[in-house]
C-alpha atoms as a PDB file:
ATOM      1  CA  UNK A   1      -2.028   9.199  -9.805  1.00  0.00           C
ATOM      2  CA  UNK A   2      -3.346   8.200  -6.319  1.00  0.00           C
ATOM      3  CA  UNK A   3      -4.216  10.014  -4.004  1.00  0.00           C
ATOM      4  CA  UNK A   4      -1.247  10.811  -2.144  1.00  0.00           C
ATOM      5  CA  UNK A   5      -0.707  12.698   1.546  1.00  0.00           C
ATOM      6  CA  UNK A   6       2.761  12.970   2.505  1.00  0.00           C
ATOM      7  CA  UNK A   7       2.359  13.605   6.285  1.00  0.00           C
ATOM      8  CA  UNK A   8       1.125  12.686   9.581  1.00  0.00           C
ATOM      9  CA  UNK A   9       1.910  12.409  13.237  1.00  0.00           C
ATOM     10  CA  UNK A  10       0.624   9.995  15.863  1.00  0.00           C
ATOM     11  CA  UNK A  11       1.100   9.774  19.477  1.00  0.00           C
ATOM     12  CA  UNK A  12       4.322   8.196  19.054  1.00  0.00           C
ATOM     13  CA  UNK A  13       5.152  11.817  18.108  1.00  0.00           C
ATOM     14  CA  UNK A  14       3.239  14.852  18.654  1.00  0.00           C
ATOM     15  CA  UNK A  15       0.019  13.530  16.981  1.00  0.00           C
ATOM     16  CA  UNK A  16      -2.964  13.319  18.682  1.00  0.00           C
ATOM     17  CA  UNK A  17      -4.019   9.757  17.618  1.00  0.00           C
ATOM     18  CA  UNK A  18      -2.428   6.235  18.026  1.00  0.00           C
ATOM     19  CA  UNK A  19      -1.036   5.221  14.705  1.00  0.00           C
ATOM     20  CA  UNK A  20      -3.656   2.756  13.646  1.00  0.00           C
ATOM     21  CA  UNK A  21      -6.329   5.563  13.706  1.00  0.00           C
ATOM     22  CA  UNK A  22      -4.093   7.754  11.995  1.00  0.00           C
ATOM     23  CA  UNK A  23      -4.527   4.788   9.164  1.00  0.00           C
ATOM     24  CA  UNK A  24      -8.405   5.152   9.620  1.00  0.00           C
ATOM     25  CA  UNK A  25      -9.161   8.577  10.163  1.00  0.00           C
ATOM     26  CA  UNK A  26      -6.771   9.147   6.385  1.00  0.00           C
ATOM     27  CA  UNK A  27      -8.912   6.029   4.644  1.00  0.00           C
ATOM     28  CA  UNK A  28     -12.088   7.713   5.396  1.00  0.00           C
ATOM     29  CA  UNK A  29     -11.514  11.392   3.926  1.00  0.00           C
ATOM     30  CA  UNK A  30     -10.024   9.201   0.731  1.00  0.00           C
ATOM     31  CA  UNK A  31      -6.040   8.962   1.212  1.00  0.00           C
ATOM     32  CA  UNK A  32      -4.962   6.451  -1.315  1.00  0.00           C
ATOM     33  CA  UNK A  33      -1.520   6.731   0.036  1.00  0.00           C
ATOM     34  CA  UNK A  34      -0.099   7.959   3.104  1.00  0.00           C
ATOM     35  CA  UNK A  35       3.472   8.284   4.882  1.00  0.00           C
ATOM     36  CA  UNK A  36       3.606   7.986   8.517  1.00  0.00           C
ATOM     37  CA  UNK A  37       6.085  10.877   9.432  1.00  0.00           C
ATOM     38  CA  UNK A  38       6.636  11.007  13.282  1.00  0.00           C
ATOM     39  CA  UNK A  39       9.609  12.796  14.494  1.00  0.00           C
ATOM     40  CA  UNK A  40      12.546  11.049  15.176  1.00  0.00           C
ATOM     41  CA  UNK A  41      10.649   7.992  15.081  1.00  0.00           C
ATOM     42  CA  UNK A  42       9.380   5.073  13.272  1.00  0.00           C
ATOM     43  CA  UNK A  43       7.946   3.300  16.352  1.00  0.00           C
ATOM     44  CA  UNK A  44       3.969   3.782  15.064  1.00  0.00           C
ATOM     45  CA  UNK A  45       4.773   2.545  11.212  1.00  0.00           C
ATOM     46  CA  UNK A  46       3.972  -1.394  11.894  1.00  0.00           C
ATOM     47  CA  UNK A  47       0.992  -0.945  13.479  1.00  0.00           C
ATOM     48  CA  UNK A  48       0.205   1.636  10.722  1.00  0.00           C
ATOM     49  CA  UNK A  49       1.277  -1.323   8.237  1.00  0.00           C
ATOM     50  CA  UNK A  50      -1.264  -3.354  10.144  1.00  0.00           C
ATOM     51  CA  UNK A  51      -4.283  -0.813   9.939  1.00  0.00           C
ATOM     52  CA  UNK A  52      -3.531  -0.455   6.231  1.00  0.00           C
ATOM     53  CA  UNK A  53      -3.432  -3.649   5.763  1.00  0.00           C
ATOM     54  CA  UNK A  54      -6.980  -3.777   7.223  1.00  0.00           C
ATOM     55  CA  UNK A  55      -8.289  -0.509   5.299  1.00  0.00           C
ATOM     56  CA  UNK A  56      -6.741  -1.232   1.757  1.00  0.00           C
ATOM     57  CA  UNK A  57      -4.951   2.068   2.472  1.00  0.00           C
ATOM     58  CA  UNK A  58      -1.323   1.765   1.114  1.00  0.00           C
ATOM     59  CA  UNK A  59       1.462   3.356   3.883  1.00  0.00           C
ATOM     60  CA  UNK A  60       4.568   4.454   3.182  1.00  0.00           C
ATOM     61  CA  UNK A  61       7.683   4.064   6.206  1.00  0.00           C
ATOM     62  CA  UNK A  62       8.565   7.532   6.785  1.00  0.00           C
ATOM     63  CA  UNK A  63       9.872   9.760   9.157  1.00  0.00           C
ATOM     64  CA  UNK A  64      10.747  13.353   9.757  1.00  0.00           C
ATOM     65  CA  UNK A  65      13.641  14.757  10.852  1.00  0.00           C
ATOM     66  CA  UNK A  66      14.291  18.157  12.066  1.00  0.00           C
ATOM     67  CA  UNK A  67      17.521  19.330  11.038  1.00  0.00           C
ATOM     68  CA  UNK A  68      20.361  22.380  11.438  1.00  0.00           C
ATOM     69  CA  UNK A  69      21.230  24.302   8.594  1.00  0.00           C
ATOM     70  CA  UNK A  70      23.354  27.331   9.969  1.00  0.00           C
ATOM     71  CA  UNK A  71      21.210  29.727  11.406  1.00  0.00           C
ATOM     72  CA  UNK A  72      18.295  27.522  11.325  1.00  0.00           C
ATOM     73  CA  UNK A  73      17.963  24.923  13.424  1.00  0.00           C
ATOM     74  CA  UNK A  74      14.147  23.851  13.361  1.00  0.00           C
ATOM     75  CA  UNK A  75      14.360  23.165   9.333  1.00  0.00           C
ATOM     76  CA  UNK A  76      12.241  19.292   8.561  1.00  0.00           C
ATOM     77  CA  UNK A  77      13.943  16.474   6.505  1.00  0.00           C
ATOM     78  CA  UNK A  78      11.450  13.182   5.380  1.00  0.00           C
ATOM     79  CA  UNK A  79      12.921  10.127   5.069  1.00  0.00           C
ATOM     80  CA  UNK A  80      10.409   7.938   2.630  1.00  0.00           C
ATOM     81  CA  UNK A  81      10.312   4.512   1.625  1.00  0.00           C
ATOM     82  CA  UNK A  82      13.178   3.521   4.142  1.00  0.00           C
ATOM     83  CA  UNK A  83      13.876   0.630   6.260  1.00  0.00           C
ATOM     84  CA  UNK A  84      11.929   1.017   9.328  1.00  0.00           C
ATOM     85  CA  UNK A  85      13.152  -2.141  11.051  1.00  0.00           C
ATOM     86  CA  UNK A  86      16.719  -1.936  10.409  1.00  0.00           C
ATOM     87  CA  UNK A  87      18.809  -1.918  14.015  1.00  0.00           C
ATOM     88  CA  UNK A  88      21.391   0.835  12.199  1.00  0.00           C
ATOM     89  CA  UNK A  89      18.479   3.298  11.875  1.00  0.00           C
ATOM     90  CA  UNK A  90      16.749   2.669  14.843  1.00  0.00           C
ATOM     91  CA  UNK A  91      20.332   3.275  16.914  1.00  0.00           C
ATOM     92  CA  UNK A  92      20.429   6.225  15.294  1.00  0.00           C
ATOM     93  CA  UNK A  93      17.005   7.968  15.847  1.00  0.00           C
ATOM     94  CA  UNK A  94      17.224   6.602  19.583  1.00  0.00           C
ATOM     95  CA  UNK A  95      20.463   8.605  19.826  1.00  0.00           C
ATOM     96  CA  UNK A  96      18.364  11.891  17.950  1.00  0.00           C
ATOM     97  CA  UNK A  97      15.772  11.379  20.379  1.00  0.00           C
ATOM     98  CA  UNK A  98      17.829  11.581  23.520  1.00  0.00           C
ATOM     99  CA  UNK A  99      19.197  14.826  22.694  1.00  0.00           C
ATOM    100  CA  UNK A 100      15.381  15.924  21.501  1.00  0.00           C
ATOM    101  CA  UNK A 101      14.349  14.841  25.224  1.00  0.00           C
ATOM    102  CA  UNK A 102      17.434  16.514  26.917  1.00  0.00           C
ATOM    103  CA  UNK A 103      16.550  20.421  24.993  1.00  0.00           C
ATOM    104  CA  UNK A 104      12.884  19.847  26.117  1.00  0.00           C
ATOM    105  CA  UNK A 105      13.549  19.270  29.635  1.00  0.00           C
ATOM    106  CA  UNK A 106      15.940  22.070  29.810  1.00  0.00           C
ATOM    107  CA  UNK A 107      13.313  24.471  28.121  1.00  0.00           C
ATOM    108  CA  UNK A 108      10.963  23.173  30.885  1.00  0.00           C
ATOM    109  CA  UNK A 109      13.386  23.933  33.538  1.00  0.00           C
ATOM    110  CA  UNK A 110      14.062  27.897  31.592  1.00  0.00           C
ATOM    111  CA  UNK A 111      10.000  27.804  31.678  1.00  0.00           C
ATOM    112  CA  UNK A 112      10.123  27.705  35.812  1.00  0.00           C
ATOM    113  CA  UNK A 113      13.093  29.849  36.157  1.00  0.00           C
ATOM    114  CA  UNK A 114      10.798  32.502  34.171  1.00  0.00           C
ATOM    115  CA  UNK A 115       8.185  31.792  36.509  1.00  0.00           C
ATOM    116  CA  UNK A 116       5.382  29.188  34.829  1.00  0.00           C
ATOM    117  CA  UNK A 117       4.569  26.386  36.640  1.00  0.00           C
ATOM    118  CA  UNK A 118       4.274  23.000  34.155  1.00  0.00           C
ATOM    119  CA  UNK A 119       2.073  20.065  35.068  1.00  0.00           C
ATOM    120  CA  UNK A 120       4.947  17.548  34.154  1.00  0.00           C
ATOM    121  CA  UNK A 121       3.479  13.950  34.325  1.00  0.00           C
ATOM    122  CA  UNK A 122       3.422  13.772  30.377  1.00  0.00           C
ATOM    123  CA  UNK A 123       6.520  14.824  30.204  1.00  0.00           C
ATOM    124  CA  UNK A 124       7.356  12.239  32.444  1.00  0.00           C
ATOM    125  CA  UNK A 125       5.274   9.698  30.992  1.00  0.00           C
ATOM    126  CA  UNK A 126       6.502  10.057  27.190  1.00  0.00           C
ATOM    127  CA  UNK A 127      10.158   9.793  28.567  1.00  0.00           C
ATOM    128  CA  UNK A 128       9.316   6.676  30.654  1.00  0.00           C
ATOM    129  CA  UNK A 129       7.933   5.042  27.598  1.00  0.00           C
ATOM    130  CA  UNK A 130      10.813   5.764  25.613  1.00  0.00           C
ATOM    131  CA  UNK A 131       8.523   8.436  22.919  1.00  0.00           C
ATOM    132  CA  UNK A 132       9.909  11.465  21.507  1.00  0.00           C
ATOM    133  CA  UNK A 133       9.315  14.589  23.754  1.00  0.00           C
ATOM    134  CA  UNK A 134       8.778  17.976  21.412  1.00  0.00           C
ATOM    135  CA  UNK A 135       7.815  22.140  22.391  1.00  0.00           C
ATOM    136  CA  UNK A 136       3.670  21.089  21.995  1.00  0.00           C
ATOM    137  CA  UNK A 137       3.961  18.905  24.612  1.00  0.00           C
ATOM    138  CA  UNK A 138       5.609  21.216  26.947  1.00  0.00           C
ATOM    139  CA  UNK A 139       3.355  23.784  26.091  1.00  0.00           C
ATOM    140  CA  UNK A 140       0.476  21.937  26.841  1.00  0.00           C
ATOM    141  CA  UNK A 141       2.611  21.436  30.260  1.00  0.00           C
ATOM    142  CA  UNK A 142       2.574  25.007  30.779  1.00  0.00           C
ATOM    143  CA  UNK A 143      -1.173  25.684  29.577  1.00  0.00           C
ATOM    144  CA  UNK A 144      -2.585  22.625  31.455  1.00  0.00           C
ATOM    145  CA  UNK A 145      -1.498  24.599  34.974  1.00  0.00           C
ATOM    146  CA  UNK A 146      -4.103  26.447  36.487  1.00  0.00           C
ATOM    147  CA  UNK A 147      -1.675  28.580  38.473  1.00  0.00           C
ATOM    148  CA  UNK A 148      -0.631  29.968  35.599  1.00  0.00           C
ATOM    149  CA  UNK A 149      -3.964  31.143  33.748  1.00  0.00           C
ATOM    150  CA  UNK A 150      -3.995  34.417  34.966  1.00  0.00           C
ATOM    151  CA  UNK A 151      -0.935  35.458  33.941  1.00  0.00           C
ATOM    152  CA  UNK A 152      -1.311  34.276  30.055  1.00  0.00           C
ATOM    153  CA  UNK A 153      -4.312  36.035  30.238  1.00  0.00           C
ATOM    154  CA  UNK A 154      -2.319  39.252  31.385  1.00  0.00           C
ATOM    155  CA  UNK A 155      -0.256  38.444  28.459  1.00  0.00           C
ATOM    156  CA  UNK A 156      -2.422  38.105  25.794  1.00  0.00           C
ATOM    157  CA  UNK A 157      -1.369  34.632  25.428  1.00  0.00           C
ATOM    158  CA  UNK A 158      -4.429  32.107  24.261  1.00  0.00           C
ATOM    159  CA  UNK A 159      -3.189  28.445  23.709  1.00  0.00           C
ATOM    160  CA  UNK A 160      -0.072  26.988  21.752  1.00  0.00           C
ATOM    161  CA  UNK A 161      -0.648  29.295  18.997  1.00  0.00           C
ATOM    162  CA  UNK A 162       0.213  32.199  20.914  1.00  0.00           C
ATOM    163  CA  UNK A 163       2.914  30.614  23.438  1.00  0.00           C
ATOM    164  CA  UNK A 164       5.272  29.284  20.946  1.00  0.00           C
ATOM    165  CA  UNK A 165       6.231  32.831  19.648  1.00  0.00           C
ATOM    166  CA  UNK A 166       6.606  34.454  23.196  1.00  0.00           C
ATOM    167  CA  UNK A 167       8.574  31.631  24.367  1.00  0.00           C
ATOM    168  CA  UNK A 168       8.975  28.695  22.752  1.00  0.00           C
ATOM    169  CA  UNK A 169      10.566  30.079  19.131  1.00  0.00           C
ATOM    170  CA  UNK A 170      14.277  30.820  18.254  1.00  0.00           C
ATOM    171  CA  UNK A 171      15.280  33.898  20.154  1.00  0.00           C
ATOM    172  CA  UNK A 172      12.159  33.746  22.605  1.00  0.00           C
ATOM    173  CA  UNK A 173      13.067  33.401  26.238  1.00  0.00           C
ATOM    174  CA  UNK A 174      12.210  30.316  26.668  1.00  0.00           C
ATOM    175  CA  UNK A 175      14.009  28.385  23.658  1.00  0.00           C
ATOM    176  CA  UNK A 176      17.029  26.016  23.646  1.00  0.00           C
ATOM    177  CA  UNK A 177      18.758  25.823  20.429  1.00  0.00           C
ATOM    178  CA  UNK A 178      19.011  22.014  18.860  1.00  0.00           C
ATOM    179  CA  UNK A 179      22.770  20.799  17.437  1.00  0.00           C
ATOM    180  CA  UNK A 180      22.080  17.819  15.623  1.00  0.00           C
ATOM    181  CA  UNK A 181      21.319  16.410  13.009  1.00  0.00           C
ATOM    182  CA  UNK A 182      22.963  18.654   9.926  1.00  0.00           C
ATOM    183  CA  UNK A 183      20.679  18.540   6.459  1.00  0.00           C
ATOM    184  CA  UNK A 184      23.840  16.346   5.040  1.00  0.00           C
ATOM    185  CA  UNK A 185      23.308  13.822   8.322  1.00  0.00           C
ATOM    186  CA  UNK A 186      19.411  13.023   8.052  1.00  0.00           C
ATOM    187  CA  UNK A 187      20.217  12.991   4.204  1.00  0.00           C
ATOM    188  CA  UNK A 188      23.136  10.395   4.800  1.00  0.00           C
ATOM    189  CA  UNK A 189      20.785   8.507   7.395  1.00  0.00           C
ATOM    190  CA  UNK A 190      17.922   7.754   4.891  1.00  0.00           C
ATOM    191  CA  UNK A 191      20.041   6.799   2.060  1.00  0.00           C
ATOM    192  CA  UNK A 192      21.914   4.622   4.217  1.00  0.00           C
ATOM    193  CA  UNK A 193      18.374   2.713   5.067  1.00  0.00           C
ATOM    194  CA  UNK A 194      17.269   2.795   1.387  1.00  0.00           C
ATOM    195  CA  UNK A 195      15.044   5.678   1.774  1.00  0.00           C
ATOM    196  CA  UNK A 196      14.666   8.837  -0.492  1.00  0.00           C
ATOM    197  CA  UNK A 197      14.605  12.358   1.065  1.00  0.00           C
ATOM    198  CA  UNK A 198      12.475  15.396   0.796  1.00  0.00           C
ATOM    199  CA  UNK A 199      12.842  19.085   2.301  1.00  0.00           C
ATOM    200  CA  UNK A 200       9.586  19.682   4.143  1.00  0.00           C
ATOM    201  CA  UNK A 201       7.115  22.618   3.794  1.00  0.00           C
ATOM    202  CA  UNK A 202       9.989  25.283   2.821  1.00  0.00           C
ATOM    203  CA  UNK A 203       7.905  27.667   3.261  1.00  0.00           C
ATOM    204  CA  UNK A 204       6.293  27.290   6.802  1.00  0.00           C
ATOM    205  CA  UNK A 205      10.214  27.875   7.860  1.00  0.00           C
ATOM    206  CA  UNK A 206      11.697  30.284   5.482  1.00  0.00           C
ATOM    207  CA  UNK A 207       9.572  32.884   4.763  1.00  0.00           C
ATOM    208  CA  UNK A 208      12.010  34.819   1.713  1.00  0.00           C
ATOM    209  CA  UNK A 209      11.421  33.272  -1.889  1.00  0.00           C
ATOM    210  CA  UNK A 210      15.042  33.998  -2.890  1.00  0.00           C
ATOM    211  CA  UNK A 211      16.624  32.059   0.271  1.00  0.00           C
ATOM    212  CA  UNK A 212      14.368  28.831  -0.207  1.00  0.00           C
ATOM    213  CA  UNK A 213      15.753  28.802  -3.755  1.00  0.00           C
ATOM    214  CA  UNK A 214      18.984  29.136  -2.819  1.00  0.00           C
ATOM    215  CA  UNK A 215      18.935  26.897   0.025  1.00  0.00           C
ATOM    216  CA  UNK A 216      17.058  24.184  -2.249  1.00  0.00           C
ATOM    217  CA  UNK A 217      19.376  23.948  -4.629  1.00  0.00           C
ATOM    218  CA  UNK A 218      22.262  23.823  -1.896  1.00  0.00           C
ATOM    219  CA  UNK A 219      20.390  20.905  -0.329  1.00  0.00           C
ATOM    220  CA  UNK A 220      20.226  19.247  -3.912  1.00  0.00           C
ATOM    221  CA  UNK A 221      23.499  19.635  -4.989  1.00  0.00           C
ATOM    222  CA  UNK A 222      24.210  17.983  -1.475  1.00  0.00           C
ATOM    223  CA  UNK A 223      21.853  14.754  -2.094  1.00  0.00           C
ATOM    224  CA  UNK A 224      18.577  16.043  -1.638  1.00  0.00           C
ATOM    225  CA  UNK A 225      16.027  13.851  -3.646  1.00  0.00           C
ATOM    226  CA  UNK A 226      12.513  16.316  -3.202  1.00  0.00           C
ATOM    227  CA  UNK A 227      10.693  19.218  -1.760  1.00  0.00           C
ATOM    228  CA  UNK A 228       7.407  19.070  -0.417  1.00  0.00           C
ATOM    229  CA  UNK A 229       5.700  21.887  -3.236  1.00  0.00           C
ATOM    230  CA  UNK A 230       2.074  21.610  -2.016  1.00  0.00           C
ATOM    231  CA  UNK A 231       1.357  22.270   1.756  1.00  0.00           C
ATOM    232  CA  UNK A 232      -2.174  23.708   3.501  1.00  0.00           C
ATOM    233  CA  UNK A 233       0.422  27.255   3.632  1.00  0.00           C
ATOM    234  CA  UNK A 234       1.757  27.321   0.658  1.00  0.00           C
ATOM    235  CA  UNK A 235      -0.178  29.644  -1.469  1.00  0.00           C
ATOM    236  CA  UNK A 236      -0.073  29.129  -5.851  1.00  0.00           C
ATOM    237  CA  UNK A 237       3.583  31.220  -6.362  1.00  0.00           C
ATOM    238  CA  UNK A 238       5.321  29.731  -3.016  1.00  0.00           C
ATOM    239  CA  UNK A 239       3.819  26.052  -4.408  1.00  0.00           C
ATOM    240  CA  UNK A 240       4.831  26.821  -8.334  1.00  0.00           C
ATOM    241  CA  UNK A 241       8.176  28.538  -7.341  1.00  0.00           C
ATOM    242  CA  UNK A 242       9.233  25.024  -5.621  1.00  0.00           C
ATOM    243  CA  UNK A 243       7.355  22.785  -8.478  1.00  0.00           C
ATOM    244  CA  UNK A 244       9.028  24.688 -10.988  1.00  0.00           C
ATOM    245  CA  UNK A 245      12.328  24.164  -9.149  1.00  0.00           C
ATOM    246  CA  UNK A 246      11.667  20.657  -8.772  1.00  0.00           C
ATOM    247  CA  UNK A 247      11.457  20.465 -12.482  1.00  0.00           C
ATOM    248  CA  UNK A 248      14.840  22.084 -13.302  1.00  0.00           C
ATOM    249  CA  UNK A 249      16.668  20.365 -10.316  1.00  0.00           C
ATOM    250  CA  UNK A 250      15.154  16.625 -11.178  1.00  0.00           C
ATOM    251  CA  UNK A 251      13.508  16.257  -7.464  1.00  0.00           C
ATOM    252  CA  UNK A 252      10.241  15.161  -6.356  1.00  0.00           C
ATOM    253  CA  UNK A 253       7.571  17.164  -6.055  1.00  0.00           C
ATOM    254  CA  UNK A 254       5.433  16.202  -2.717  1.00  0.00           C
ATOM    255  CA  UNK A 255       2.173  17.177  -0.933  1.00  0.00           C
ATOM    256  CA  UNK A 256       1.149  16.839   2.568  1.00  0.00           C
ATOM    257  CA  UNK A 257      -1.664  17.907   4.658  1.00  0.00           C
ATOM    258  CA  UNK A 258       0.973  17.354   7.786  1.00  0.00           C
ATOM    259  CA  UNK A 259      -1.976  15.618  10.206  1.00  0.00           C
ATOM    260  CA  UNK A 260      -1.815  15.601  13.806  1.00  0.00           C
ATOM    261  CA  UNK A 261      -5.141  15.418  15.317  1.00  0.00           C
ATOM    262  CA  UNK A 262      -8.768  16.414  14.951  1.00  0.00           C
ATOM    263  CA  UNK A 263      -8.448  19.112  17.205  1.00  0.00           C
ATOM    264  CA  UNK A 264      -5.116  20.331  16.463  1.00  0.00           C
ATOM    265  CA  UNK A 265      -5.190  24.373  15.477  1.00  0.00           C
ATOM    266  CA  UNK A 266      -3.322  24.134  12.443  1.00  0.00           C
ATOM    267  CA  UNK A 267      -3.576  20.612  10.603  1.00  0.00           C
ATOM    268  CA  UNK A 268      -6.677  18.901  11.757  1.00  0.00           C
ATOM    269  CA  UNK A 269      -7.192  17.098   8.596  1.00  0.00           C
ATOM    270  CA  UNK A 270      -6.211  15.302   5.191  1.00  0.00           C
ATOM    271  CA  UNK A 271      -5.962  16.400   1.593  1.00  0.00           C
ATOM    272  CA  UNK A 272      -6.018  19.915   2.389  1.00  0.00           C
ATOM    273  CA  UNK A 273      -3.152  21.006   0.525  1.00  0.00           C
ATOM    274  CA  UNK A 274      -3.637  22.248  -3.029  1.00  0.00           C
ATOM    275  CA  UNK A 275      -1.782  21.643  -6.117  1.00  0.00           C
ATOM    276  CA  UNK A 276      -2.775  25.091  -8.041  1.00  0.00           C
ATOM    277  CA  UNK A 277      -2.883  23.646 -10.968  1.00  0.00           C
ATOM    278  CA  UNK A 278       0.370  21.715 -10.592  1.00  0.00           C
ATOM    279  CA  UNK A 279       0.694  17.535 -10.107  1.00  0.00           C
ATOM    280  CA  UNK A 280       2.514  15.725  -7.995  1.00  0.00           C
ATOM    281  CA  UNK A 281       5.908  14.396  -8.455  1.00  0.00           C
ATOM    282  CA  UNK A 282       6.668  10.648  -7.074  1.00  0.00           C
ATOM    283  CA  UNK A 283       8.321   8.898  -9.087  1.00  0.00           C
ATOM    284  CA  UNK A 284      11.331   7.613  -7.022  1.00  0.00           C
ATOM    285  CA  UNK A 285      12.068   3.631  -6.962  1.00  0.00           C
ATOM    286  CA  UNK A 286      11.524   3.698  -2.762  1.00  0.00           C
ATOM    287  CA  UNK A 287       8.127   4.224  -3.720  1.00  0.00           C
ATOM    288  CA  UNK A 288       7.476   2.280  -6.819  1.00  0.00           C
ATOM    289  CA  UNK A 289       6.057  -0.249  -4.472  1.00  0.00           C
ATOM    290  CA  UNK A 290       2.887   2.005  -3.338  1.00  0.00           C
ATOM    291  CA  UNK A 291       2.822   4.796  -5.501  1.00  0.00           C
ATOM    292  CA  UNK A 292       1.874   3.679  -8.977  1.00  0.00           C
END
């Protein structure tokens, strides 16, 4: 089995580094395999092609989708092995994107009517190059303003980390609620563009065992082809629960490190998931190609 990481971001998402040194930066800790996951987009996967090309790395066109499932509406759907290029998908994620930007910048203007200032020219930049626009950029909007320093120190607020629960979570004051896409639409999308599809760390969004069963097998007996089992937070019973599940439902049985920068609080690096004991899962015909 290679050695196989099932996530990261690059700028063209909420990554911290352009999509060829994504490629690099994955080579060099010893990624085998890798899937190119940005959000709403696949914008960054040729020139991650490219880079592989260059590395010996082998890539995987992939991207994640955050999806509504009732209650929840900040649940993650990957698309792997699809058809990056094709118009149909493209369309579609443009469309996805649009309504991404239009939540953001009315969470922005929520942010001002709380009283933050936001240093917006990122904001602005991202939408006038046509890239997704997510919550860690505008909270690096709000952080990056001096005027309001004093006041998230009154608050006991220090960096993203602490910003997205006071504000920037379901519920929180400064949260606007996403529509689209429904679990069975970012599962229809992918197949339709030849991909395969897999529920993404369960666990960092449900926190109850019994409901991520229960949803899992709701998503599978609506088309779902994998869960990602092994995750940086998913401790040996959350991973084996959803391994063991993968077993008895057929899926695939994924691991990701979910890279976005060097610096970035949570995932600042590759292979640091663990399988507890457990092995992978890939053997789907979208990724025959790469994945031995």
């Amino acid at each position: 089995m290679p050695v196989f990481d099932g996530q990261a971001h690059s700028t063209c998402s909420d990554g911290m580094l352009a999509p060829a040194e994504v490629v690099a930066r994955a080579a060099g800790t010893g990624v085998e395999v890798l899937a190119l996951t940005d959000h709403d987009t696949v914008d960054g996967v040729d020139d991650a092609l490219a880079a592989a090309g260059r590395t010996g790395i082998a890539l995987v066109p992939a991207v994640e989708l955050t999806v509504v499932d009732g209650e929840h509406d900040e649940l993650h759907v990957l698309g792997y092995g699809l058809d990056h290029r094709a118009r149909g998908l493209r369309d579609a994620l443009a469309g996805l994107r649009e309504d991404r930007e239009h939540r953001i910048l009315a969470m922005a203007d929520r942010l001002e009517e709380l009283g933050w200032r936001l240093v917006r020219d990122e904001l602005a930049q991202r939408r006038a190059a046509g890239r997704p626009l997510g919550r860690p950029h505008l909270a690096r909007a709000l952080l990056g303003h001096p005027a309001n320093w004093e006041r998230l120190r009154d608050e006991g607020i220090a960096g993203a980390g602490g910003l997205f629960p006071a504000y920037l979570v379901p519920g929180a004051p400064g949260y606007v609620a996403r529509t689209r896409p429904t679990v069975a639409e970012a599962i229809e999308l992918v197949h339709a563009h030849g991909g395969v599809t897999v529920w993404a760390h369960p666990f960092w969004d449900l926190a109850d065992p019994a409901e991520v069963e229960a949803t899992l097998r709701r998503f599978t007996a609506g088309g779902l082809d994998g869960v990602e089992a092994f995750y940086p937070t998913h401790d040996a019973p959350r991973a084996r629960l959803l391994d063991d599940l993968a077993g008895e439902l057929g899926l695939l049985a994924t691991g990701a490190s979910d890279f976005h920068g060097p610096q970035h609080e949570h995932f600042s690096a590759f292979l640091t998931y663990e399988l507890h004991g457990r092995a992978l899962r890939l053997d789907a015909p979208q990724l025959a190609g790469v994945v031995p």
